[in-house]
Protein backbone atom coordinates (compact mmCIF):
# COMPACT_ATOMS: atom_id res chain seq x y z
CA UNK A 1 0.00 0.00 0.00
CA UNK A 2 1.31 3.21 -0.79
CA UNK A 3 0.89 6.32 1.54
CA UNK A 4 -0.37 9.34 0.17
CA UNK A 5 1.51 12.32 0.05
CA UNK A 6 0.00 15.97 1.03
CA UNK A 7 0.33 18.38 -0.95
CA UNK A 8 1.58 21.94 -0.18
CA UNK A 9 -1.85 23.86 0.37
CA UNK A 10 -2.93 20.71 3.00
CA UNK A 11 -0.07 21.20 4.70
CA UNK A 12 -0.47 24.74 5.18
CA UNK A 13 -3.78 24.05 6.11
CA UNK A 14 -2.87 21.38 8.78
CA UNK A 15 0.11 23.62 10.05
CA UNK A 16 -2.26 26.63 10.20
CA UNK A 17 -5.10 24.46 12.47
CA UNK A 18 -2.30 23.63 15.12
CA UNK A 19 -2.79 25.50 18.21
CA UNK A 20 0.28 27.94 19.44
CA UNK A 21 1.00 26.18 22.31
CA UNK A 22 4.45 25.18 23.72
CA UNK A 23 4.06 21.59 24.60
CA UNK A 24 2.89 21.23 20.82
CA UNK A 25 5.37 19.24 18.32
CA UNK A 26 4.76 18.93 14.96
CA UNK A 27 6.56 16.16 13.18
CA UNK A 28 6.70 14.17 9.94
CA UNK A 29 4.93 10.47 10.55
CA UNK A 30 5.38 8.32 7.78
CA UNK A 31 5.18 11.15 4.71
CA UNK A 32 2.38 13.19 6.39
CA UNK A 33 2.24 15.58 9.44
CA UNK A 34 0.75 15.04 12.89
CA UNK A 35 0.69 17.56 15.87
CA UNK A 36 1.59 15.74 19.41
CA UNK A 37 1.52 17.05 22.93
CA UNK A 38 3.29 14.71 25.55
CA UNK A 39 3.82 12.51 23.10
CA UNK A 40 -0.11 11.70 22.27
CA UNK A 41 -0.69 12.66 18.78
CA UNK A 42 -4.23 14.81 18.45
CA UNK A 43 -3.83 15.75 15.21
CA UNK A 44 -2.83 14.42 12.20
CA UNK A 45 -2.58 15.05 8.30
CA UNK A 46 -2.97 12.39 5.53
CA UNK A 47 -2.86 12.74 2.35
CA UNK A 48 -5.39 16.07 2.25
CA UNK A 49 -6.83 14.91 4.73
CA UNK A 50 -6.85 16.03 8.89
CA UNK A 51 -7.90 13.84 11.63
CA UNK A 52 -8.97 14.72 14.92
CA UNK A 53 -8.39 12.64 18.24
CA UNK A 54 -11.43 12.90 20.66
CA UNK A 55 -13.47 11.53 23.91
CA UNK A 56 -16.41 8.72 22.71
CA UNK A 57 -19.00 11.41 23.18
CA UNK A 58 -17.18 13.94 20.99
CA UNK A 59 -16.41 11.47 17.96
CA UNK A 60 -20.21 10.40 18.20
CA UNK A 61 -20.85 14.50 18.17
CA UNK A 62 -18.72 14.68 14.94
CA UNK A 63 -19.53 11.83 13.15
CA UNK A 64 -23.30 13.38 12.83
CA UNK A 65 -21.60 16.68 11.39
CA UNK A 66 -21.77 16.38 7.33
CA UNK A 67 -18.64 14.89 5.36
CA UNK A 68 -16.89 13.86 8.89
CA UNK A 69 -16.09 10.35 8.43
CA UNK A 70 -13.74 7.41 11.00
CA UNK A 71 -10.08 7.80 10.25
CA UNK A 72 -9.15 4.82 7.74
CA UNK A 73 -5.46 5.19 6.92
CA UNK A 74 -5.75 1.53 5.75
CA UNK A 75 -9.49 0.89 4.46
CA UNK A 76 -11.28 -0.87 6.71
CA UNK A 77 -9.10 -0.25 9.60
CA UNK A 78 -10.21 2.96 11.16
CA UNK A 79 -8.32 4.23 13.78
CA UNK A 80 -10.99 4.26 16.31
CA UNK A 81 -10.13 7.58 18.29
CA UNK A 82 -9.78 9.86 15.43
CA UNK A 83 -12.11 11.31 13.11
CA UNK A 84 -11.95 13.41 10.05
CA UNK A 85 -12.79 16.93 9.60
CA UNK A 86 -15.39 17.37 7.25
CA UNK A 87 -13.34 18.81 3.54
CA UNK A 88 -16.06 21.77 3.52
CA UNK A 89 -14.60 23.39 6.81
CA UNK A 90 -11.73 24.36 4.87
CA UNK A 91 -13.52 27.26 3.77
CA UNK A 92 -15.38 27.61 7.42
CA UNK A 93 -12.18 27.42 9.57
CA UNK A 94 -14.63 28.49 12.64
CA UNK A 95 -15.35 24.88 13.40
CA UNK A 96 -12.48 22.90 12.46
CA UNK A 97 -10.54 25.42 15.05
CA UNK A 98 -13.06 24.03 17.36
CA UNK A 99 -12.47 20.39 16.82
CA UNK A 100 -8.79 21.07 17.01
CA UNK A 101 -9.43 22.54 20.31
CA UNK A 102 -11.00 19.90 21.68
CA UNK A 103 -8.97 17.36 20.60
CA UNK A 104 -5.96 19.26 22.13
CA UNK A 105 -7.89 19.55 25.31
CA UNK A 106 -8.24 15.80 25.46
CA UNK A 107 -4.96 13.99 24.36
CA UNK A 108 -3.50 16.93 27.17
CA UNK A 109 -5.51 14.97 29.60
CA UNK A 110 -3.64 12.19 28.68
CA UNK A 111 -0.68 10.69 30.40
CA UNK A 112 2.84 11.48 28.79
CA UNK A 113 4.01 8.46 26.63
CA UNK A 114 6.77 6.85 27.56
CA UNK A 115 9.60 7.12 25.62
């Protein structure tokens, strides 16, 4: 399987969603971008497009939202904690900055990874 590859304008999109925040890394993961804090990765870009990481009651929330769909980096094998932000919010950066938000909120609840 190959991975797809963003291209610039996602990545400028992704890079512009992450939240200015200290304990925030962005890194490369595996040709694409994701945005970590303590080591728990809340956001992440594939190909064009950007997953979320949220609570069970806040992926049911944004599942019902239109073009929000699971994760599926391999089809068929969603990632179960992440969703992705719907491709229209590009234009309406109001609630993707939202999601982001609260995805942030929750993985900073989480305990650091272990290295």
């Amino acid at each position: 399987m190959s991975m797809p590859k963003p291209e610039e304008e996602s990545k400028a999109y992704f890079r512009s969603l992450v939240p200015e925040d200290p304990r925030i890394q962005t890194r490369p993961m595996f040709g694409n971008l994701a945005a970590v804090v303590n080591g728990n990765m809340f956001l992440a870009l594939f190909g064009s497009e950007v997953a979320v990481r949220l609570s069970d009651e806040d992926r049911a929330k944004l599942l019902q939202e239109a073009g929000a769909s699971p994760f599926e980096p391999m089809p068929g094998r969603a990632m179960k904690e992440y969703v992705v932000l719907p491709e229209a919010w590009r234009k309406s950066r109001k609630k993707a900055e939202e999601w982001v938000g609260r995805s942030f909120a929750w993985a900073s609840q989480m305990p650091p990874k272990k290295k």
